[in-house]
Protein backbone atom coordinates (compact mmCIF):
# COMPACT_ATOMS: atom_id res chain seq x y z
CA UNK A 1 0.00 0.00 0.00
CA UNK A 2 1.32 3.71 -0.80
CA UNK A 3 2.11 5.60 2.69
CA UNK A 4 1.90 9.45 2.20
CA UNK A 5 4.05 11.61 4.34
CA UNK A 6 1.96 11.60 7.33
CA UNK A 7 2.71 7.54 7.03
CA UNK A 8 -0.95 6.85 7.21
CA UNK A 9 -1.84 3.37 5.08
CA UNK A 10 -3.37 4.41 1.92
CA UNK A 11 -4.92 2.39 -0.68
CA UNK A 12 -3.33 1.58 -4.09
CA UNK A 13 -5.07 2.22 -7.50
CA UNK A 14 -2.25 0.03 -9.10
CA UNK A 15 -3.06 -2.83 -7.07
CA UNK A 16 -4.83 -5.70 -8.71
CA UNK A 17 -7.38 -5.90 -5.23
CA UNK A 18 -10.52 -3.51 -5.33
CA UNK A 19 -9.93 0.02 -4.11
CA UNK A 20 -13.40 -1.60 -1.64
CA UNK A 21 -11.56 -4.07 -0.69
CA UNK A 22 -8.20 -2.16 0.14
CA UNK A 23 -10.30 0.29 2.09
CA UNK A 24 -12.44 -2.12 3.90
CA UNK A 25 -9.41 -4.12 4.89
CA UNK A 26 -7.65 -1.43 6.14
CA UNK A 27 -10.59 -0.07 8.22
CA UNK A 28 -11.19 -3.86 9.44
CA UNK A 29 -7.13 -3.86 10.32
CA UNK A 30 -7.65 -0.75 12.68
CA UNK A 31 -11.11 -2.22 14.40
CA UNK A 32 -8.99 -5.93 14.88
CA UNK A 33 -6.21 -3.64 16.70
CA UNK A 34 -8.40 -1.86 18.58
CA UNK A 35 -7.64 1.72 16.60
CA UNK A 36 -11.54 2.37 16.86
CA UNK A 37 -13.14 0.47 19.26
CA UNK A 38 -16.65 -1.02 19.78
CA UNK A 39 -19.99 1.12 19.59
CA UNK A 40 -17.53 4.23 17.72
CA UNK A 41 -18.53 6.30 15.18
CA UNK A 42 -16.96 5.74 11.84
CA UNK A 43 -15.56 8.79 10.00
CA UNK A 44 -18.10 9.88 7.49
CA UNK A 45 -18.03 8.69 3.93
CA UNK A 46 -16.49 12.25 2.75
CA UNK A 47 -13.67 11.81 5.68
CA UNK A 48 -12.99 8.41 4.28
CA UNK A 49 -13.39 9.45 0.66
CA UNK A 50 -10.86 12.67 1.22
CA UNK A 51 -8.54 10.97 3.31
CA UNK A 52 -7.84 7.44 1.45
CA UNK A 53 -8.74 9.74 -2.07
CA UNK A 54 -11.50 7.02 -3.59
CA UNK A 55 -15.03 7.56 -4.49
CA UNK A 56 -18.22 7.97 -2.82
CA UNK A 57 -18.80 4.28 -4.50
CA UNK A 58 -15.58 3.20 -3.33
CA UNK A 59 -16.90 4.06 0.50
CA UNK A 60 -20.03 2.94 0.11
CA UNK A 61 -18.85 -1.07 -0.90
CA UNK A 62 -16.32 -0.94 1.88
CA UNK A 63 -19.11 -0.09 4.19
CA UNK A 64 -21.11 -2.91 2.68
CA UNK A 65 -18.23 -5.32 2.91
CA UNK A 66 -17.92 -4.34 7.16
CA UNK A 67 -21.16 -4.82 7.52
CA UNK A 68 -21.17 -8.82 5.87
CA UNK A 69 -18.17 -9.40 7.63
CA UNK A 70 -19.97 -7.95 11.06
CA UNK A 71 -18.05 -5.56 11.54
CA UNK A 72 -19.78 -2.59 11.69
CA UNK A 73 -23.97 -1.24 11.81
CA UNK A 74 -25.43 1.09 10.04
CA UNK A 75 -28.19 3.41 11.11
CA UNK A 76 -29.67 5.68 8.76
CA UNK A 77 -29.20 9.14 9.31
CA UNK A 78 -26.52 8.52 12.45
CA UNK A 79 -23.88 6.98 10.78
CA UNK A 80 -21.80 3.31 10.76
CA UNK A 81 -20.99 2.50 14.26
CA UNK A 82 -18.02 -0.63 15.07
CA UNK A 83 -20.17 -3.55 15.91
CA UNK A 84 -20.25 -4.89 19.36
CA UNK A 85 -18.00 -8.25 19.55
């Protein structure tokens, strides 16, 4: 994965794995670790799409993906909250 100067992961269009998938894995890499614990509030989809620079789209299937893996809830017009364990 590319690492800008700030060293934060970022995602890799050059990659042959989704830019959804990259995202979602990274976002599922910092709930495993603990980086945003259970019952937090997810940065909103134009935090996520501004800081890993993907697409609304892109955001949206990475959600998607959390949520089948059970990793995160959804509830319309809060936000996407880390899923109790």
């Amino acid at each position: 994965m590319y690492v800008r100067s700030n060293l934060r992961p970022m995602t890799n269009p050059l990659s042959a794995v989704p830019l959804y998938q990259q995202l979602a894995d990274l976002l599922a890499g910092q709930i495993e670790r603990g980086e945003l614990r259970p019952g937090q509030l997810l940065p909103s989809e134009l935090h996520l799409q501004q800081t890993y620079d993907v697409s609304r789209g892109t955001v949206r299937m990475a959600m998607r993906v959390l949520r089948e893996r059970g990793l995160i809830t959804t509830i319309q017009a809060r936000g996407s909250f880390v899923a109790e364990r």
